[in-house]
C-alpha atoms as a PDB file:
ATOM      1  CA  UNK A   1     -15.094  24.195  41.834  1.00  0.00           C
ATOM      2  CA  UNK A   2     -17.379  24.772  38.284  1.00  0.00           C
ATOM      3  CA  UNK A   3     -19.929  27.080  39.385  1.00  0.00           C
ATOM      4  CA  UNK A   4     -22.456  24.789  37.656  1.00  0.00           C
ATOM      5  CA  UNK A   5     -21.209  21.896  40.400  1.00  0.00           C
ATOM      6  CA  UNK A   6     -21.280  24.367  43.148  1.00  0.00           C
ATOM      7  CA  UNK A   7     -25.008  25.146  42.215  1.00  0.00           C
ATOM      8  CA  UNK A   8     -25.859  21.326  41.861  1.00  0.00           C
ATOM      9  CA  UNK A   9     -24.337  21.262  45.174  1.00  0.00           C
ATOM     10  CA  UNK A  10     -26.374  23.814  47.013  1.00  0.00           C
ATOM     11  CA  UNK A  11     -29.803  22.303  45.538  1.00  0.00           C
ATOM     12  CA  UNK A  12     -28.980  19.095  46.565  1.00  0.00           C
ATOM     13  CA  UNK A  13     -28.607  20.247  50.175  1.00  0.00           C
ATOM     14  CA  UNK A  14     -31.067  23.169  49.997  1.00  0.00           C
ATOM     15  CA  UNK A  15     -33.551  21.106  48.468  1.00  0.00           C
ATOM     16  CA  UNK A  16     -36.408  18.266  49.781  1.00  0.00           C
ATOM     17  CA  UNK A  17     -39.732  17.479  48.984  1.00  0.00           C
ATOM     18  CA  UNK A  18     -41.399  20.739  50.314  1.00  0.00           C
ATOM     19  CA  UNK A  19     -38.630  23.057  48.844  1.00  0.00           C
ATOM     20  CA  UNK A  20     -38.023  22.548  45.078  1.00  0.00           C
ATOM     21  CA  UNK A  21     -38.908  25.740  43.806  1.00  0.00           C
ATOM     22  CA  UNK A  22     -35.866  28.444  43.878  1.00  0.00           C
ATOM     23  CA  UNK A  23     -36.197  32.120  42.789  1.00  0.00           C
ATOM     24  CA  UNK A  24     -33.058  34.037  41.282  1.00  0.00           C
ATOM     25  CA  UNK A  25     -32.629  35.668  44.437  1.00  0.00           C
ATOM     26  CA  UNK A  26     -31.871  32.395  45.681  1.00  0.00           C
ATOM     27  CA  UNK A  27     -29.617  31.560  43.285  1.00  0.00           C
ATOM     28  CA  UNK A  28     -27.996  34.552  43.590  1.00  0.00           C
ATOM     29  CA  UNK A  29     -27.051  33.337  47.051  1.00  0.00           C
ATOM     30  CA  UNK A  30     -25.578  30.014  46.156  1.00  0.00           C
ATOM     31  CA  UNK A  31     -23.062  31.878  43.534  1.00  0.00           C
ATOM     32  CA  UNK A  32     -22.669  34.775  45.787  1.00  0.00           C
ATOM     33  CA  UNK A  33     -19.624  35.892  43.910  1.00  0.00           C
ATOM     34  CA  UNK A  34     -20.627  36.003  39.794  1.00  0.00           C
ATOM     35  CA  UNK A  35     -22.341  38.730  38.609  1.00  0.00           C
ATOM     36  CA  UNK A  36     -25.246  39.135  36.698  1.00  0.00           C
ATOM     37  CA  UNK A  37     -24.347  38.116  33.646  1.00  0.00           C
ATOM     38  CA  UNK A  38     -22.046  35.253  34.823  1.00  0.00           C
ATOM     39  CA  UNK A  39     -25.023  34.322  37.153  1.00  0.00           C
ATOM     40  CA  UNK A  40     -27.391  34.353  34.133  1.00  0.00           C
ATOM     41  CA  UNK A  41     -25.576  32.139  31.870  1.00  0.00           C
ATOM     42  CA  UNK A  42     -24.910  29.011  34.861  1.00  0.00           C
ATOM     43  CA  UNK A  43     -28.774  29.496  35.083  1.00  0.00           C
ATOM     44  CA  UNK A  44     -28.728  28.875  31.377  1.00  0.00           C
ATOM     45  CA  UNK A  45     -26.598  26.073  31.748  1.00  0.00           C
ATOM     46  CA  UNK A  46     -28.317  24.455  34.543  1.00  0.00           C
ATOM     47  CA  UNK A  47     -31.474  24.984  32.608  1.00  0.00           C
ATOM     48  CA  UNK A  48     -29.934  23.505  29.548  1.00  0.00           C
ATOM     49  CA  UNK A  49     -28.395  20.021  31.365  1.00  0.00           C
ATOM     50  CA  UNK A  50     -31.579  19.830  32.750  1.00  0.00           C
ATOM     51  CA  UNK A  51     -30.605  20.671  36.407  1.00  0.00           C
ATOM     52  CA  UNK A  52     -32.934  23.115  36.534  1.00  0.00           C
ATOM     53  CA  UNK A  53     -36.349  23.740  34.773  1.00  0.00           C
ATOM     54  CA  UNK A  54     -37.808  27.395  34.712  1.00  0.00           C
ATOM     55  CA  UNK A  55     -41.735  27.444  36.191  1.00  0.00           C
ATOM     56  CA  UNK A  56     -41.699  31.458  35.524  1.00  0.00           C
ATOM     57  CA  UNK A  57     -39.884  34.432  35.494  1.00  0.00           C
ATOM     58  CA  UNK A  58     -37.798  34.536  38.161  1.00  0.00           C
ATOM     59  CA  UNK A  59     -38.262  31.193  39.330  1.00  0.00           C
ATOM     60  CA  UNK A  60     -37.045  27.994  38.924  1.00  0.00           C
ATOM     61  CA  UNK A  61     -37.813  23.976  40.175  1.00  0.00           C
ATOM     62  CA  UNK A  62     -35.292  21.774  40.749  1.00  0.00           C
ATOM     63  CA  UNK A  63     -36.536  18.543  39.269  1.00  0.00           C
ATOM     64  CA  UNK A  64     -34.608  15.902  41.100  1.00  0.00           C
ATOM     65  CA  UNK A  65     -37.282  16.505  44.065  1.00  0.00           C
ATOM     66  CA  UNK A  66     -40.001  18.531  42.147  1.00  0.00           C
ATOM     67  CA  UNK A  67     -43.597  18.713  42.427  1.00  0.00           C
ATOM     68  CA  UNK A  68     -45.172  15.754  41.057  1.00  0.00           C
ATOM     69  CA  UNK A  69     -48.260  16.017  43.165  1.00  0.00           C
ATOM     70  CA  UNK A  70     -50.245  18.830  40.547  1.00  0.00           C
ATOM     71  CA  UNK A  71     -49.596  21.659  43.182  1.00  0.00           C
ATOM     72  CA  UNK A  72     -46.859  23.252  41.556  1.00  0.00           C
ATOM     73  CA  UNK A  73     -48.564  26.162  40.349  1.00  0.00           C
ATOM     74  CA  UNK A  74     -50.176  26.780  44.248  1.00  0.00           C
ATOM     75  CA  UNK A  75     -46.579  26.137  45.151  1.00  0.00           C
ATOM     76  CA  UNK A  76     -45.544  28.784  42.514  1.00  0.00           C
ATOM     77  CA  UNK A  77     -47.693  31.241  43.962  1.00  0.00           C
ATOM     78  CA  UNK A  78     -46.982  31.282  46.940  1.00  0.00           C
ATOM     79  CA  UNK A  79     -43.686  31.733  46.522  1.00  0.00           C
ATOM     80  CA  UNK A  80     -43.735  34.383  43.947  1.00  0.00           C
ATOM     81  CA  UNK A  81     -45.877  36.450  46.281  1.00  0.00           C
ATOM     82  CA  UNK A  82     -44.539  35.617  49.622  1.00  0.00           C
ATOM     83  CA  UNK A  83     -44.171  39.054  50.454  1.00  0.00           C
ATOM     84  CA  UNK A  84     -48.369  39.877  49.881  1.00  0.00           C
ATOM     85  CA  UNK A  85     -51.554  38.396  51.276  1.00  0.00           C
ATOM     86  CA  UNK A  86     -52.572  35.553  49.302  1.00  0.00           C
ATOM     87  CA  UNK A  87     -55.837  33.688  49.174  1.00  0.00           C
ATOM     88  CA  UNK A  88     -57.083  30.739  47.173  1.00  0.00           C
ATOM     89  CA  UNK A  89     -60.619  31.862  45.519  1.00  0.00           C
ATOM     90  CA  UNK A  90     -62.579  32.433  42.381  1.00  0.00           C
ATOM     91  CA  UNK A  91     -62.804  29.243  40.047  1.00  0.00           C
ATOM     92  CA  UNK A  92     -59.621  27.001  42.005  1.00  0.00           C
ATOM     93  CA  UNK A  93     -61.370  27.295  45.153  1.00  0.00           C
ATOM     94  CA  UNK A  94     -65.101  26.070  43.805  1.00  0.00           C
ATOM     95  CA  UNK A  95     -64.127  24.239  41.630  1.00  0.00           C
ATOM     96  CA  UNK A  96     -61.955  22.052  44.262  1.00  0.00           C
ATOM     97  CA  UNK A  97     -65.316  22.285  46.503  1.00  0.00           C
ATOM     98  CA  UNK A  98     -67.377  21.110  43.567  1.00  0.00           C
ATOM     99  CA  UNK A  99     -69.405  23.647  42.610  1.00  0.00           C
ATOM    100  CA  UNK A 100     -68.706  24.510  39.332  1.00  0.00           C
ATOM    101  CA  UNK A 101     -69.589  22.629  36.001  1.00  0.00           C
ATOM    102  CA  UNK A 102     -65.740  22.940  34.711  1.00  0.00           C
ATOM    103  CA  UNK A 103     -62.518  21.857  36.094  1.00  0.00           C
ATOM    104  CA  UNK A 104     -59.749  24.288  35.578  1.00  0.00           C
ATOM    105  CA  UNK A 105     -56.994  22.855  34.116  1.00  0.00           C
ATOM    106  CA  UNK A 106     -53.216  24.352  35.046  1.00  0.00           C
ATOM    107  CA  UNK A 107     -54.861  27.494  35.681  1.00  0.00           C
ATOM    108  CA  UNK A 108     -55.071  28.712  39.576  1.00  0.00           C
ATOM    109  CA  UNK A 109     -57.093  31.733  40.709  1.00  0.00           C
ATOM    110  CA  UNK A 110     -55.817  33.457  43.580  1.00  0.00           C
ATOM    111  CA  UNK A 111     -57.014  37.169  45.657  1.00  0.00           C
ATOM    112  CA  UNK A 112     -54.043  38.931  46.129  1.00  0.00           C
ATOM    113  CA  UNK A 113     -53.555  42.178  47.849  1.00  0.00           C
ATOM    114  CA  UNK A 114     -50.528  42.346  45.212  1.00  0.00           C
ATOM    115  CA  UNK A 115     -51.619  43.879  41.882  1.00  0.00           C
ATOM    116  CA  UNK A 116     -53.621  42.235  39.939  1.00  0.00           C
ATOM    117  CA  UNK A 117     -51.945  40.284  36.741  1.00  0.00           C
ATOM    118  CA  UNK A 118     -51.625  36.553  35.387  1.00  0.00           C
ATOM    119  CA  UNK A 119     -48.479  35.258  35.188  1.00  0.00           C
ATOM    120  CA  UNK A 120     -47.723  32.346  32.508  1.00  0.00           C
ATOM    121  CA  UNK A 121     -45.916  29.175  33.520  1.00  0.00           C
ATOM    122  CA  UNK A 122     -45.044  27.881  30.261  1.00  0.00           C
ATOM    123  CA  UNK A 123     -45.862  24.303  30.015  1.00  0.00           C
ATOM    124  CA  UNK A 124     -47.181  24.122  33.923  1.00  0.00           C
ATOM    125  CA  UNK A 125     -50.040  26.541  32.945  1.00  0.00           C
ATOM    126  CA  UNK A 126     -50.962  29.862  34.553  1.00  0.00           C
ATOM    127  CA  UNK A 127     -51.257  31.923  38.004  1.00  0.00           C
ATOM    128  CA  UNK A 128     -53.870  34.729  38.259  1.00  0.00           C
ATOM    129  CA  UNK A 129     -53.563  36.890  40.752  1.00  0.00           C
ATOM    130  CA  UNK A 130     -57.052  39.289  41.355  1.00  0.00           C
ATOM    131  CA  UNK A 131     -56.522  42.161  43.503  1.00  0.00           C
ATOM    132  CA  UNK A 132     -58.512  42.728  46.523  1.00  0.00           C
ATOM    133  CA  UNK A 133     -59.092  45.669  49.029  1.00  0.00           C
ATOM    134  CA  UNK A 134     -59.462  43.274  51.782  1.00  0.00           C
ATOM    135  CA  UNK A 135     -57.079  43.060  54.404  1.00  0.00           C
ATOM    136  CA  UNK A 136     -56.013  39.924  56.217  1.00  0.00           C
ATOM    137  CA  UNK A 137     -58.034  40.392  60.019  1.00  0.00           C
ATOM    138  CA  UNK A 138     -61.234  40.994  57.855  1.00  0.00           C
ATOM    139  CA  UNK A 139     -61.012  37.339  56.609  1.00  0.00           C
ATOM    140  CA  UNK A 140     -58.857  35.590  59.512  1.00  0.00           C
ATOM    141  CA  UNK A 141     -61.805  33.591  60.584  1.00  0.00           C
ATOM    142  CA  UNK A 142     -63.108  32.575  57.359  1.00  0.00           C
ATOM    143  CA  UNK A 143     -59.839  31.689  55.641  1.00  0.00           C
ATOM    144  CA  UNK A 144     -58.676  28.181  56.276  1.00  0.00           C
ATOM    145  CA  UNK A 145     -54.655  27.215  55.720  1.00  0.00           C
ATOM    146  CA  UNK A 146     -53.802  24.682  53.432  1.00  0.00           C
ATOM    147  CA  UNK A 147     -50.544  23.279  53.883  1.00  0.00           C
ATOM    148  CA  UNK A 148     -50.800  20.704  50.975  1.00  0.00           C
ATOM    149  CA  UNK A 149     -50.719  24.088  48.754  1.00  0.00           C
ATOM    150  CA  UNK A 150     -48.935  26.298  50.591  1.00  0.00           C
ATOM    151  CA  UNK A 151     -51.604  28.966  51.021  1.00  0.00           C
ATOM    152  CA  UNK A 152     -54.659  30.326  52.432  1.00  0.00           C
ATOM    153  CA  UNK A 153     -58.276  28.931  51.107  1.00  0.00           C
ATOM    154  CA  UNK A 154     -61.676  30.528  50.984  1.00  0.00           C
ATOM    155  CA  UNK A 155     -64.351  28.690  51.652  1.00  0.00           C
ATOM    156  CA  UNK A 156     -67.175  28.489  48.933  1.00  0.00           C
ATOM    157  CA  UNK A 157     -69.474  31.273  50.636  1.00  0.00           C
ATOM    158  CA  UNK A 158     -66.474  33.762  50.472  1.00  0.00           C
ATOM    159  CA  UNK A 159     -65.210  32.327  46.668  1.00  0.00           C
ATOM    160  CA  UNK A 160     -68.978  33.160  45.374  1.00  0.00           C
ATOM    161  CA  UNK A 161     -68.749  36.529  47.415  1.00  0.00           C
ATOM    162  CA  UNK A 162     -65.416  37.505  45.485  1.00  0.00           C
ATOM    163  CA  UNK A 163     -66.666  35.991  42.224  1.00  0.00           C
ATOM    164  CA  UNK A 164     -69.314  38.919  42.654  1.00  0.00           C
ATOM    165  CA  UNK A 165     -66.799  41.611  43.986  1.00  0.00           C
ATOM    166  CA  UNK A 166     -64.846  40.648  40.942  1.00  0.00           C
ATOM    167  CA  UNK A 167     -67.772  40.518  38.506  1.00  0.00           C
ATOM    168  CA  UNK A 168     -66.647  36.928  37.370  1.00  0.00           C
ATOM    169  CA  UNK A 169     -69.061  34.986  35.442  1.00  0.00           C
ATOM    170  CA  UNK A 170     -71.810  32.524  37.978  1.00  0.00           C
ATOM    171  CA  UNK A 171     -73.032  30.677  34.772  1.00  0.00           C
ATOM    172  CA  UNK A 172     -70.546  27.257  35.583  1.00  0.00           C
ATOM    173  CA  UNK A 173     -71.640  27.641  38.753  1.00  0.00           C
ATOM    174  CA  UNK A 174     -74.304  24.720  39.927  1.00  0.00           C
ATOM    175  CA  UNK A 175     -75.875  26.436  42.840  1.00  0.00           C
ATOM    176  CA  UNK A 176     -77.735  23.099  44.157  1.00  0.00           C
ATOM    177  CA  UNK A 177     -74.135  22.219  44.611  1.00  0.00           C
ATOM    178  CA  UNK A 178     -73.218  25.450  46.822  1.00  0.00           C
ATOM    179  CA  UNK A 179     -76.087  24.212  48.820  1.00  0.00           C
ATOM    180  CA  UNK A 180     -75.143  21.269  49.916  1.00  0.00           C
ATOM    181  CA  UNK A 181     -71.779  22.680  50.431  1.00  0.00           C
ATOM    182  CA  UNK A 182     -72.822  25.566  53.069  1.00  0.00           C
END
């Protein structure tokens, strides 16, 4: 079989409305026997025919059941940094609890215990990841999971605490808002 078939094959079955999103290492698996280079160009293909669309480096979305619901990048994230603790804070998480002036637009602000970096998505927008000292039982019972995105949330009291920790900016932030939020 074309390796570009077999790949069309194995996203088909692999893939459903809460698993479009495909790294290289999974890839990798579904052509277990090319090799880098061979592997790289049927990515190239599959990219080109439109099989597959590329969110990031090292990651890919399979379009026939993609993310149409705006939580691609979330999804992104939390599959990119799967192996880390992951939180979502800073200007995504007030701005989804109202509290900020501005609405940030394909841009998602995560706290990471990863390294701290932003990672462009091309045309779907941008990840930034901030690095934080905190460790996962410090937060457990503030943290609430949200399975629509695929990750953790803070709550607006801890957001405006890392926005500090961070030394983000608290202009956008409308604080008669925050109160009726607590």
């Amino acid at each position: 079989m074309q390796p570009i078939k077999q790949l069309a094959r194995v996203l088909a079955t692999l893939s459903n409305e809460r698993q479009a999103l495909f790294t290289l290492a999974d890839l990798r698996s579904a052509l277990p026997t090319h090799r880098p280079g061979a592997l790289r160009a049927v990515i190239m293909r599959a990219e080109r025919d439109g099989l597959l669309m590329r969110v990031c480096r090292g990651l890919y979305l399979y379009p026939v059941v993609g993310s149409n619901d705006g939580l691609l990048l979330y999804h992104a994230a939390a599959r990119l940094r799967a192996s880390v603790f992951n939180y979502i804070s800073l200007e995504s998480a007030l701005s989804d609890a109202g509290v900020i002036s501005q609405i940030p637009i394909n841009h998602v602000t995560l706290m990471s215990s990863g390294r701290t970096t932003t990672l462009s998505c091309g045309a779907f927008g941008s990840i930034e990841f901030v690095h934080t000292k905190k460790r996962p039982n410090e937060l457990a019972d503030q943290l609430i999971y949200d399975a629509r995105c695929h990750l953790w949330r803070a709550p607006v009291e801890l957001a405006l605490r890392d926005m500090k920790a961070v030394r983000r900016d608290l202009d956008l932030v409308q604080w008669d808002a925050v109160d009726d939020a607590l």
